[in-house]
PDB file of N, CA and C in Angstrom:
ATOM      1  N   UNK A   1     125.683 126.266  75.068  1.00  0.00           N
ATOM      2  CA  UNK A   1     124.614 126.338  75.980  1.00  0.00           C
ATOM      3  C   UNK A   1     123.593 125.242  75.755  1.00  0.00           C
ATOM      4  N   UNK A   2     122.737 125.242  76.160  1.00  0.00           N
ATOM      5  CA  UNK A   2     121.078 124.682  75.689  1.00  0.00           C
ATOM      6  C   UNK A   2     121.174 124.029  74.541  1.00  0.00           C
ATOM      7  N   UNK A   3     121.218 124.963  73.054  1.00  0.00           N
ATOM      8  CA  UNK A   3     121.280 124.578  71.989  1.00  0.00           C
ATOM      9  C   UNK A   3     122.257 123.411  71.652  1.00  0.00           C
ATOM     10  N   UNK A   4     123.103 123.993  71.761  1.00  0.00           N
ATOM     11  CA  UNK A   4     124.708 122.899  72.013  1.00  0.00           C
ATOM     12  C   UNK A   4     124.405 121.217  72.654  1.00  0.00           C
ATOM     13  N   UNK A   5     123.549 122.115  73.455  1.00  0.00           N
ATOM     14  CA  UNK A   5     123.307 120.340  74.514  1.00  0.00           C
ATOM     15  C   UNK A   5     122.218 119.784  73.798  1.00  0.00           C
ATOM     16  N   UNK A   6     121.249 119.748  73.122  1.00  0.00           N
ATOM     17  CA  UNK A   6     120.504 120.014  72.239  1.00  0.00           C
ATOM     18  C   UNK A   6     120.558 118.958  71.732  1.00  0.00           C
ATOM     19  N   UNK A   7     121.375 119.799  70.565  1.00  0.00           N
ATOM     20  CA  UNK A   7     122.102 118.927  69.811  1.00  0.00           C
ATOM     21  C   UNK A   7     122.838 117.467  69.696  1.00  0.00           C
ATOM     22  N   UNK A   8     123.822 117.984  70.605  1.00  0.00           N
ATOM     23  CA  UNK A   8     124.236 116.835  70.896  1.00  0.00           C
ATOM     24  C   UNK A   8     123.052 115.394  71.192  1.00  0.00           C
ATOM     25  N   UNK A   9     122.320 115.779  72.281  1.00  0.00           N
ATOM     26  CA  UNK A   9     121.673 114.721  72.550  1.00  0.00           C
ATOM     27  C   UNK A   9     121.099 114.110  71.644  1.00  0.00           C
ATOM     28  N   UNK A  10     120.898 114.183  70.251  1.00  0.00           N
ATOM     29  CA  UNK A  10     120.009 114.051  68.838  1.00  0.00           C
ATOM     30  C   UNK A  10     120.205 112.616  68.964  1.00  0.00           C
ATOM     31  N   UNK A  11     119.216 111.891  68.945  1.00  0.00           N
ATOM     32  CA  UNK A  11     119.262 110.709  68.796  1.00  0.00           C
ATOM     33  C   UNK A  11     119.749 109.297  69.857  1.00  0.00           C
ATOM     34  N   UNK A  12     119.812 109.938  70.787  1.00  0.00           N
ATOM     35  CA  UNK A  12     120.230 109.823  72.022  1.00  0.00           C
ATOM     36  C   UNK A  12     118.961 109.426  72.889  1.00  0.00           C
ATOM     37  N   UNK A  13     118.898 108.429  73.968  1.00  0.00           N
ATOM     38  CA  UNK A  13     117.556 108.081  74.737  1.00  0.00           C
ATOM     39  C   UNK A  13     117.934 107.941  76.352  1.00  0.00           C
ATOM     40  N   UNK A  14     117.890 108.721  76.734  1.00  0.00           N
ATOM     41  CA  UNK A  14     117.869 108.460  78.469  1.00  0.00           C
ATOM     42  C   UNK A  14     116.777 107.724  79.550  1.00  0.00           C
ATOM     43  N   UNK A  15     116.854 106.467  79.474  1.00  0.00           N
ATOM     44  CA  UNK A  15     116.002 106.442  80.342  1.00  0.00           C
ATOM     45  C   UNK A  15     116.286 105.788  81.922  1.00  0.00           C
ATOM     46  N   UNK A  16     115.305 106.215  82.945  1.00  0.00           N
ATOM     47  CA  UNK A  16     115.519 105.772  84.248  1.00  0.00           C
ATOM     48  C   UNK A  16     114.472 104.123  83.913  1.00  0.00           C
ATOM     49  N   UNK A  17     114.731 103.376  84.886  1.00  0.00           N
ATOM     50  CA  UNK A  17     113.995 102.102  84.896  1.00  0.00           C
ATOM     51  C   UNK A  17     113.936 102.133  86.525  1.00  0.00           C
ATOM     52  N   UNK A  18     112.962 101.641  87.378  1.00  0.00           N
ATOM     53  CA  UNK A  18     112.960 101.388  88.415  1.00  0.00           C
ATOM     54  C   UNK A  18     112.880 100.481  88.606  1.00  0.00           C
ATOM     55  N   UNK A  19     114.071  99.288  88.655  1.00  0.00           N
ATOM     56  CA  UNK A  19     113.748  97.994  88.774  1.00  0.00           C
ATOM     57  C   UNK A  19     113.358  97.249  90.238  1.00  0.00           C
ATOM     58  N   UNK A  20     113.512  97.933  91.259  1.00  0.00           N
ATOM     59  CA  UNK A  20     113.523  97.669  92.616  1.00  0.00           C
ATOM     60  C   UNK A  20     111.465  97.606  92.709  1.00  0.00           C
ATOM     61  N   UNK A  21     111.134  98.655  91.612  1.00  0.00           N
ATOM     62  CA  UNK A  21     109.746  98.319  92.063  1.00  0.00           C
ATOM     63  C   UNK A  21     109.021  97.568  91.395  1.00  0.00           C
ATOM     64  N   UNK A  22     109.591  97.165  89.944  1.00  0.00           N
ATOM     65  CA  UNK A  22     109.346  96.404  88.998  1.00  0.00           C
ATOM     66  C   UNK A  22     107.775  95.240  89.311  1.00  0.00           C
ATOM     67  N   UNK A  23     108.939  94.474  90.090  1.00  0.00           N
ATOM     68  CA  UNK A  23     108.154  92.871  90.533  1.00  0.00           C
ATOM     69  C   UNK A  23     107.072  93.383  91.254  1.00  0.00           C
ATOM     70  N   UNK A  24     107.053  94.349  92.274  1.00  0.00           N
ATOM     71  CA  UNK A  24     106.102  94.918  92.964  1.00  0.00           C
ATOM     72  C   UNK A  24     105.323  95.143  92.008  1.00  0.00           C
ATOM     73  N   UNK A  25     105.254  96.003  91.072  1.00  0.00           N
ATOM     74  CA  UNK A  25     104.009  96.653  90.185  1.00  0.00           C
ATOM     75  C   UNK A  25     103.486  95.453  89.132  1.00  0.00           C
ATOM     76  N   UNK A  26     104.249  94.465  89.032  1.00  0.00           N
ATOM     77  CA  UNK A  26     103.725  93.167  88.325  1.00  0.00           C
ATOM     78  C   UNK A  26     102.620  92.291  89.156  1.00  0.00           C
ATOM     79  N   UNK A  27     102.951  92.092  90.632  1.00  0.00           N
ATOM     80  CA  UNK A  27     102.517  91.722  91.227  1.00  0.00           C
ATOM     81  C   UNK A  27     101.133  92.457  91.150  1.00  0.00           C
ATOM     82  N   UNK A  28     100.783  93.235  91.573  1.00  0.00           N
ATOM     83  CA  UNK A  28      99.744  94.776  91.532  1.00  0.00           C
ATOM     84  C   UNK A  28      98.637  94.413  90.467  1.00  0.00           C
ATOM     85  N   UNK A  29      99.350  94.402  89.001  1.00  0.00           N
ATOM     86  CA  UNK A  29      98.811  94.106  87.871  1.00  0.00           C
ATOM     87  C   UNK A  29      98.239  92.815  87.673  1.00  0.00           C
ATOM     88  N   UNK A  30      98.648  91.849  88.601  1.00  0.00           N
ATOM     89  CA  UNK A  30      98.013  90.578  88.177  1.00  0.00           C
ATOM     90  C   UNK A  30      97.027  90.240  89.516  1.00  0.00           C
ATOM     91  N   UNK A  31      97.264  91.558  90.339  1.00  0.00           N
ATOM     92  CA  UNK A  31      96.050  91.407  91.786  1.00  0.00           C
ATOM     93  C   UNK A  31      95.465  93.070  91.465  1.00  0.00           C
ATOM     94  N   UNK A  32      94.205  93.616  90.929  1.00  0.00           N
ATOM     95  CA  UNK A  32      94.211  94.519  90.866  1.00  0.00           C
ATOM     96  C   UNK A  32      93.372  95.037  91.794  1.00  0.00           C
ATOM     97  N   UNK A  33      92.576  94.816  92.737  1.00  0.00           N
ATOM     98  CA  UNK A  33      92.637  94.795  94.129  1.00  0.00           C
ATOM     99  C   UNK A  33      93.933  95.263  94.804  1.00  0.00           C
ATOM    100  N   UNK A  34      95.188  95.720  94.670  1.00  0.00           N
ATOM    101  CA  UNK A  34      96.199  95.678  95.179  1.00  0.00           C
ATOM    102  C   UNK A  34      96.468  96.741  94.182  1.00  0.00           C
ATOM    103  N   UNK A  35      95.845  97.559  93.672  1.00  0.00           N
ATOM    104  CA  UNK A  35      96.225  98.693  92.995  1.00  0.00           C
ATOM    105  C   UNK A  35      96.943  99.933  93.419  1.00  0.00           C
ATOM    106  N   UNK A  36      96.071 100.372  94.685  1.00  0.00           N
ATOM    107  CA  UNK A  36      96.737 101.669  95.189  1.00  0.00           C
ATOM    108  C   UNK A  36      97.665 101.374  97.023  1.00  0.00           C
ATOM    109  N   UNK A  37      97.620 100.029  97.203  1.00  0.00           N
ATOM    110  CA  UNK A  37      97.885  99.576  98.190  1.00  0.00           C
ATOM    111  C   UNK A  37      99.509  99.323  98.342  1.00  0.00           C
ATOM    112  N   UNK A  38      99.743  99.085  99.270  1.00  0.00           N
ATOM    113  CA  UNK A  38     101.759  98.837  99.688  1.00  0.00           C
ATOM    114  C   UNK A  38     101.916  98.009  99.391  1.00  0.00           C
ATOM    115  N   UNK A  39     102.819  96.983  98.656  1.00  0.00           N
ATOM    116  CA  UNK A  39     103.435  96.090  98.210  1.00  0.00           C
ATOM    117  C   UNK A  39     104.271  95.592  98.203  1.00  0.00           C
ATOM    118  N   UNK A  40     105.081  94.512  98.787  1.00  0.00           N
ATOM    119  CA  UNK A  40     106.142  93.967  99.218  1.00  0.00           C
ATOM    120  C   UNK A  40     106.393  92.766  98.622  1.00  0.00           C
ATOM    121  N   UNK A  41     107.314  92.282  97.680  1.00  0.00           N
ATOM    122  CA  UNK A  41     107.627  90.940  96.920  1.00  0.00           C
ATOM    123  C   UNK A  41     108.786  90.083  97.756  1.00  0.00           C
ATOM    124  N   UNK A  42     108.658  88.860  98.050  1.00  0.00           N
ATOM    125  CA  UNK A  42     109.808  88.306  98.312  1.00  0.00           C
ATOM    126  C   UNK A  42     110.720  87.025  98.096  1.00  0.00           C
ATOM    127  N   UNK A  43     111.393  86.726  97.998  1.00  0.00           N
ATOM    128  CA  UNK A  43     112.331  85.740  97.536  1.00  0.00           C
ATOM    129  C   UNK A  43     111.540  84.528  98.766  1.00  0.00           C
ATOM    130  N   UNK A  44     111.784  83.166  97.950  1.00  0.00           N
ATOM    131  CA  UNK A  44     111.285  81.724  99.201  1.00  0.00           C
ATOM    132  C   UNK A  44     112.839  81.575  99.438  1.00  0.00           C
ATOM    133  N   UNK A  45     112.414  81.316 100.788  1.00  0.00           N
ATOM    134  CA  UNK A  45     114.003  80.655 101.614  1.00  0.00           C
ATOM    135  C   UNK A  45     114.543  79.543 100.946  1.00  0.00           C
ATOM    136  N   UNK A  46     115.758  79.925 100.245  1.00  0.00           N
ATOM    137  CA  UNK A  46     116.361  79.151  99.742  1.00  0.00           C
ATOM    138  C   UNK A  46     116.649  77.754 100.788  1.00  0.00           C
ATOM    139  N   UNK A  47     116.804  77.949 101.631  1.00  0.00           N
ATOM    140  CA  UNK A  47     117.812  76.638 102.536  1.00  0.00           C
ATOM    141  C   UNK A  47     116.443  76.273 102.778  1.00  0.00           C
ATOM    142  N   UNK A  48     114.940  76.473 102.676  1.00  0.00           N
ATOM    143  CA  UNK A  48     113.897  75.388 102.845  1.00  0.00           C
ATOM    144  C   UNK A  48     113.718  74.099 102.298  1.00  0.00           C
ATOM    145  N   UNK A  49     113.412  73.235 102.758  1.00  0.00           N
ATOM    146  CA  UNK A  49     113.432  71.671 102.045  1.00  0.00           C
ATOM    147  C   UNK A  49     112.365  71.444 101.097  1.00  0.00           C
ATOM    148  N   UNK A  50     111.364  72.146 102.022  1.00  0.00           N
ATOM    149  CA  UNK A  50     109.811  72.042 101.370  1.00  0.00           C
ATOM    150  C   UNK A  50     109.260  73.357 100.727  1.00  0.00           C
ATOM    151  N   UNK A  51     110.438  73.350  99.736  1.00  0.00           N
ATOM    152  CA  UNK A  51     109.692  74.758  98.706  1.00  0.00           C
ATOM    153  C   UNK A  51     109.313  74.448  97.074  1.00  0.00           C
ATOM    154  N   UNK A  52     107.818  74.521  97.734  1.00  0.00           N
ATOM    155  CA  UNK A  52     106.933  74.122  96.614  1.00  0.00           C
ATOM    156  C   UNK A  52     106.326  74.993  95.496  1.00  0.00           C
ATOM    157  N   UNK A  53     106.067  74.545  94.408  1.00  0.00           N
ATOM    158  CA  UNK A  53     105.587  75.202  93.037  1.00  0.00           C
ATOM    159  C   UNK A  53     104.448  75.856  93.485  1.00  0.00           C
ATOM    160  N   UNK A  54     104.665  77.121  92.936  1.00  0.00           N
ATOM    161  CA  UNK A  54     103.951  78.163  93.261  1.00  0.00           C
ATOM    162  C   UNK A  54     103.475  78.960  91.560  1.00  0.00           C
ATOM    163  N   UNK A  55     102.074  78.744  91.479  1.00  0.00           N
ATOM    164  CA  UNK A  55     101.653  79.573  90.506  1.00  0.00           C
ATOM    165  C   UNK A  55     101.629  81.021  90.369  1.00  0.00           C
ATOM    166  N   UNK A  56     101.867  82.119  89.301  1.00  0.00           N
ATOM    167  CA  UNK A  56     101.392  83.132  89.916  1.00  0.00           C
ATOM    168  C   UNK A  56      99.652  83.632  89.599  1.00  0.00           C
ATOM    169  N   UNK A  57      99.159  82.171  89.121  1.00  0.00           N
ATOM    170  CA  UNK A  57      97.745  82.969  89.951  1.00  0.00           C
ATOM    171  C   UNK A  57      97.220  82.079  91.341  1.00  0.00           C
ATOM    172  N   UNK A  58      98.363  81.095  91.571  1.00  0.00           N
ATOM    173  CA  UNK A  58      98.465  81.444  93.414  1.00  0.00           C
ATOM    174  C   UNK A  58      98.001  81.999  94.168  1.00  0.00           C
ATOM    175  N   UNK A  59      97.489  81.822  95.511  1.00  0.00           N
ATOM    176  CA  UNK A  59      97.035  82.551  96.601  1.00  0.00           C
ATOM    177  C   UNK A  59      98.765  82.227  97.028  1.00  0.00           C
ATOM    178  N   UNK A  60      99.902  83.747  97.000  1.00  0.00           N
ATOM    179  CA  UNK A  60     101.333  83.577  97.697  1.00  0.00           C
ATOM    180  C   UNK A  60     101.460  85.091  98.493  1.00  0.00           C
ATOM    181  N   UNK A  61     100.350  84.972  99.235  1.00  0.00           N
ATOM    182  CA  UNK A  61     100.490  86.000 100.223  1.00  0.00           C
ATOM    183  C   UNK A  61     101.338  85.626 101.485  1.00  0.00           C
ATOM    184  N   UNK A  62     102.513  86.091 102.266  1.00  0.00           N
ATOM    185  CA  UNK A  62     102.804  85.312 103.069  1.00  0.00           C
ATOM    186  C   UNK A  62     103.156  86.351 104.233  1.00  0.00           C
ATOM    187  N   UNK A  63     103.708  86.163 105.362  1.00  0.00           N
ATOM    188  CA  UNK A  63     104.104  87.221 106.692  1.00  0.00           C
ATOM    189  C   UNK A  63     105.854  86.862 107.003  1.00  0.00           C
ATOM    190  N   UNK A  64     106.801  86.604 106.024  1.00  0.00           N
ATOM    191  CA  UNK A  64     107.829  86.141 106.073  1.00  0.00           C
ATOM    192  C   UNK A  64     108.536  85.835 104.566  1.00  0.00           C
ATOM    193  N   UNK A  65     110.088  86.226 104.978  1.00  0.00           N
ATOM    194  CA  UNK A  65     110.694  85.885 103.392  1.00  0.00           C
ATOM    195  C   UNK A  65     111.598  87.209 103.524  1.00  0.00           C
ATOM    196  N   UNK A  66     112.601  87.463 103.079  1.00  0.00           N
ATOM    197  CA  UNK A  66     113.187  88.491 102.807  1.00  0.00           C
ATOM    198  C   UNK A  66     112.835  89.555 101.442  1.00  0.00           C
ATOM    199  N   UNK A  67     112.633  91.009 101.672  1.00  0.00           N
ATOM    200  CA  UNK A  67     112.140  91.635 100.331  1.00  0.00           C
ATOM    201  C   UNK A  67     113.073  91.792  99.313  1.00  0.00           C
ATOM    202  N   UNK A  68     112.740  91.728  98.293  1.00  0.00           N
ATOM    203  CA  UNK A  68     113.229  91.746  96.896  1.00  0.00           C
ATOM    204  C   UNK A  68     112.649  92.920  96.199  1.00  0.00           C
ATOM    205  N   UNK A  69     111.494  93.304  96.323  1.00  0.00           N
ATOM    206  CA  UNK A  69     110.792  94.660  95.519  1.00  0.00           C
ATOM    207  C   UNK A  69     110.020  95.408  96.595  1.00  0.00           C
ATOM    208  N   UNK A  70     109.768  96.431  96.173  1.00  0.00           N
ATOM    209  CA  UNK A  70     108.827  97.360  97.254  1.00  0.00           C
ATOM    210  C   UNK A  70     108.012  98.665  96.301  1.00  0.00           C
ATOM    211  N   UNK A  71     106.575  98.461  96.458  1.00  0.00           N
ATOM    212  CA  UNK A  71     105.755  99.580  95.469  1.00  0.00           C
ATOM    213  C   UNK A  71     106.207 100.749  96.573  1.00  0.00           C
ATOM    214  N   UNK A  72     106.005 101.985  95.773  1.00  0.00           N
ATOM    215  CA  UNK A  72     106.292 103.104  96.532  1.00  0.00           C
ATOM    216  C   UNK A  72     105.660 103.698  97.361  1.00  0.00           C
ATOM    217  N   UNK A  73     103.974 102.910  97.608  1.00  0.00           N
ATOM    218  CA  UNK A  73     103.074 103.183  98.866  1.00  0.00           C
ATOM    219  C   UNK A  73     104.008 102.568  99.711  1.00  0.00           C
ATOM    220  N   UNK A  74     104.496 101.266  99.688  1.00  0.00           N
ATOM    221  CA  UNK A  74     105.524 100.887 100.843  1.00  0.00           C
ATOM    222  C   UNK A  74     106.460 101.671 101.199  1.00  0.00           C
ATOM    223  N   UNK A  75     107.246 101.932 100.267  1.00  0.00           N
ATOM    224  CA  UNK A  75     108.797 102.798 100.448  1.00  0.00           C
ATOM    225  C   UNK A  75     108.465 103.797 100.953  1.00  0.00           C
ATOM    226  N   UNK A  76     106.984 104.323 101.146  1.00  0.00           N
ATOM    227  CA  UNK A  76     106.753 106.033 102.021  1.00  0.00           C
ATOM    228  C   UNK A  76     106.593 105.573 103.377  1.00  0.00           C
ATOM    229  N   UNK A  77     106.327 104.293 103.787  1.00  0.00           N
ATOM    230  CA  UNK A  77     106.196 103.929 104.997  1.00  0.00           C
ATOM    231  C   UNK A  77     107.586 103.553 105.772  1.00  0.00           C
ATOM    232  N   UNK A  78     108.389 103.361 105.060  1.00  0.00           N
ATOM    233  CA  UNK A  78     109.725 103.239 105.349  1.00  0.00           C
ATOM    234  C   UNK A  78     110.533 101.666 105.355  1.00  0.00           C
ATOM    235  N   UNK A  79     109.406 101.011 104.155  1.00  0.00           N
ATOM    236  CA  UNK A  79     109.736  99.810 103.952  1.00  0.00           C
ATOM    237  C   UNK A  79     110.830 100.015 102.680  1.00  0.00           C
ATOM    238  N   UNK A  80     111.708  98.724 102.774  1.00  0.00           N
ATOM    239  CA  UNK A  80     113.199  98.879 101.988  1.00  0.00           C
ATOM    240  C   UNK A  80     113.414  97.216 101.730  1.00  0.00           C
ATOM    241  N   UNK A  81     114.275  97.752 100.267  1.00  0.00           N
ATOM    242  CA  UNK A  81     114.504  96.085  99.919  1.00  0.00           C
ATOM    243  C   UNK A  81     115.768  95.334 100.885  1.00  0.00           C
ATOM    244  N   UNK A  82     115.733  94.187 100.677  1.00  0.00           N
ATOM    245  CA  UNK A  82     116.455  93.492 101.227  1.00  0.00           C
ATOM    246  C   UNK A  82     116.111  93.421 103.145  1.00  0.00           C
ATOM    247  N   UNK A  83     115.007  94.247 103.736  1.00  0.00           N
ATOM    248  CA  UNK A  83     114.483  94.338 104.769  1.00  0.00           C
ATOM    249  C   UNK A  83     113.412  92.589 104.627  1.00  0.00           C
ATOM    250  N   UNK A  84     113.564  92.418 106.169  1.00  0.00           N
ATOM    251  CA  UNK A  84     112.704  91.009 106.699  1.00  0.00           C
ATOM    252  C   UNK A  84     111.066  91.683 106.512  1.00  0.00           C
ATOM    253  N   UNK A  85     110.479  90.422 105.975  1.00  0.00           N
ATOM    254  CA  UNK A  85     109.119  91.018 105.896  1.00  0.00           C
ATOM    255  C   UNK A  85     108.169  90.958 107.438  1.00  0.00           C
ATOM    256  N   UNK A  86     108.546  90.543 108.310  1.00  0.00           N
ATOM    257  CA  UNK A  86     107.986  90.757 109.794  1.00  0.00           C
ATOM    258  C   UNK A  86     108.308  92.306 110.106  1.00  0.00           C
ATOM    259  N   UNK A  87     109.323  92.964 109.761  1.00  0.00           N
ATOM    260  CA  UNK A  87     110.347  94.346 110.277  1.00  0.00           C
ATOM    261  C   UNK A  87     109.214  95.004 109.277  1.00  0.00           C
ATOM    262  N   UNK A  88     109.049  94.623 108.156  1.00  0.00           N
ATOM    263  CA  UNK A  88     108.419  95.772 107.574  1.00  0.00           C
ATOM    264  C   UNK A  88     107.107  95.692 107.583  1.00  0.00           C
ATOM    265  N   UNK A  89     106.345  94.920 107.701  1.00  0.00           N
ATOM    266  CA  UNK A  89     104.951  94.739 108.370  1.00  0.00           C
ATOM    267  C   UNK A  89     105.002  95.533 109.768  1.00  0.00           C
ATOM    268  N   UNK A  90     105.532  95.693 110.300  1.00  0.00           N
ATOM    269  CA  UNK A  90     105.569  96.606 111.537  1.00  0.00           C
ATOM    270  C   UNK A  90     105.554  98.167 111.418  1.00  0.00           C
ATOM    271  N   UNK A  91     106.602  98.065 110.296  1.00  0.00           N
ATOM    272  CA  UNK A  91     106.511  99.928 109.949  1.00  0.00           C
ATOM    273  C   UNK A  91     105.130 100.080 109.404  1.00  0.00           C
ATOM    274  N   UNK A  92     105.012  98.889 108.171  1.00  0.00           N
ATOM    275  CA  UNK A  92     103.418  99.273 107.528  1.00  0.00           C
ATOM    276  C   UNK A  92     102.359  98.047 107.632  1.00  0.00           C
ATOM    277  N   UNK A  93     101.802  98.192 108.944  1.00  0.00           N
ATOM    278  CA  UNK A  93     100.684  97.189 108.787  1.00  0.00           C
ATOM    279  C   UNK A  93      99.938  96.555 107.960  1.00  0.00           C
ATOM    280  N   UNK A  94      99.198  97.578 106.673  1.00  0.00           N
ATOM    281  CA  UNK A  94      98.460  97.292 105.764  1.00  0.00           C
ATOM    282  C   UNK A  94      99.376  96.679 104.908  1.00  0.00           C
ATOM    283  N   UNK A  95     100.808  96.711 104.646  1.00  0.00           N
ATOM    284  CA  UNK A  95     101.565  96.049 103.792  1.00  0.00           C
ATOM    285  C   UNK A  95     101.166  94.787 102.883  1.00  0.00           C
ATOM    286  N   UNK A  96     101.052  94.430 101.979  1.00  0.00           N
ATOM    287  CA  UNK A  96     100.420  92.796 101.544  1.00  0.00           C
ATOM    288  C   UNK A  96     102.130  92.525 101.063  1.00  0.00           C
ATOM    289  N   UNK A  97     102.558  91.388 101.951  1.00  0.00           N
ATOM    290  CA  UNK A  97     103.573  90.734 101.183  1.00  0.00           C
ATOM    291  C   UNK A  97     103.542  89.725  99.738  1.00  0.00           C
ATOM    292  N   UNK A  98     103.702  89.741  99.323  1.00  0.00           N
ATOM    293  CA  UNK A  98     103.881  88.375  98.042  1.00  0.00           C
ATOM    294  C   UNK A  98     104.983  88.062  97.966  1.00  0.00           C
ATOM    295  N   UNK A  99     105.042  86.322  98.118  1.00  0.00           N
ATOM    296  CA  UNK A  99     106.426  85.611  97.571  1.00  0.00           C
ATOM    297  C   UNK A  99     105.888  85.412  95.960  1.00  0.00           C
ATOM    298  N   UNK A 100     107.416  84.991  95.252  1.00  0.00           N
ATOM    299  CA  UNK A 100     107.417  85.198  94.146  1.00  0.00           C
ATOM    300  C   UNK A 100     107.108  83.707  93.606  1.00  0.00           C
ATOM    301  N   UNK A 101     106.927  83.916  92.030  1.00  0.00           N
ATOM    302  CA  UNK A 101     106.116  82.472  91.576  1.00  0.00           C
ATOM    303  C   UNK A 101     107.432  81.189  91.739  1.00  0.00           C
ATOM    304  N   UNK A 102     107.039  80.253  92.145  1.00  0.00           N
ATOM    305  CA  UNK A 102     108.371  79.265  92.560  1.00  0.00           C
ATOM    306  C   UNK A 102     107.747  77.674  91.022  1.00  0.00           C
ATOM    307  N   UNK A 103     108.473  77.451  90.220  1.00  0.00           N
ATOM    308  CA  UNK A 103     108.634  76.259  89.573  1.00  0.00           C
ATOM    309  C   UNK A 103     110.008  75.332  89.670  1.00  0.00           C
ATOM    310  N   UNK A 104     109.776  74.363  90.080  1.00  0.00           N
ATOM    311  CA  UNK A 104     111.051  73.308  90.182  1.00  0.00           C
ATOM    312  C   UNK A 104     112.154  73.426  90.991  1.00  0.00           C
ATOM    313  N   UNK A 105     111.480  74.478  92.226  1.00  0.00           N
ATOM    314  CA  UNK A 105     112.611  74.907  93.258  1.00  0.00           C
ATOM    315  C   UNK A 105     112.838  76.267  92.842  1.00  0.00           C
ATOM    316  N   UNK A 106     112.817  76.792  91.696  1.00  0.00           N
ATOM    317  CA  UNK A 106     113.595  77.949  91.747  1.00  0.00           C
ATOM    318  C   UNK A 106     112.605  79.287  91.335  1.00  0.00           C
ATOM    319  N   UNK A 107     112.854  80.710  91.327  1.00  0.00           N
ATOM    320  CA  UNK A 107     111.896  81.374  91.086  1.00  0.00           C
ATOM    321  C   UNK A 107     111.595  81.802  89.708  1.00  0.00           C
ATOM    322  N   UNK A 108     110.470  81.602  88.768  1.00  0.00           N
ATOM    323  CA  UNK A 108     109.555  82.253  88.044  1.00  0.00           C
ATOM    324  C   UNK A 108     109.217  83.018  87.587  1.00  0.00           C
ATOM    325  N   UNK A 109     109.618  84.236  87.830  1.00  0.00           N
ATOM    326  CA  UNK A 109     109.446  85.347  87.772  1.00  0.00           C
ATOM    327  C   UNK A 109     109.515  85.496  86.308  1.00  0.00           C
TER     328      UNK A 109
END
């Protein structure tokens, strides 16, 4: 029973990680203004020519980019990863998108 399972588990660590909201709640933490608010992270268009170095204490608020993370004020609005950030600005207006920190073409994170 119980005990049995107990046991067994001795030394044993289960944990969940939510990595989908990860970048979102990093983002959050380094804008804390953006604490209890919806949050949307996104990848820069790879096939762009002109994708430039991006700090992350950057102003990289943007209205475009495909999502990569989503805080869970978003995800109640019915925003989802891998969703266009125009599509999900529509479900959640207040949404703040962020692209992610970009050095030497590639992302930072």
């Amino acid at each position: 029973g119980l005990e049995t399972l107990s046991l067994q588990m001795q030394g044993r660590v289960v944990a969940h990680i939510d990595m989908d909201a990860f970048y979102a709640q990093v983002e959050k933490r380094l804008n804390p203004p953006l604490a209890s608010s919806p949050v949307a992270v996104v990848q820069y268009n790879t096939y762009a020519d002109n994708i430039k170095d991006m700090l992350p204490s950057d102003d990289r608020k943007t209205d475009s980019g495909t999502i990569i993370a989503v805080s869970y004020e978003a995800r109640s609005s019915g925003v989802k990863r891998n969703m266009n950030a125009k599509a999900a600005k529509a479900l959640c207006p207040e949404l703040t998108v962020i692209q992610v920190p970009v050095t030497n073409k590639k992302s930072d994170i």
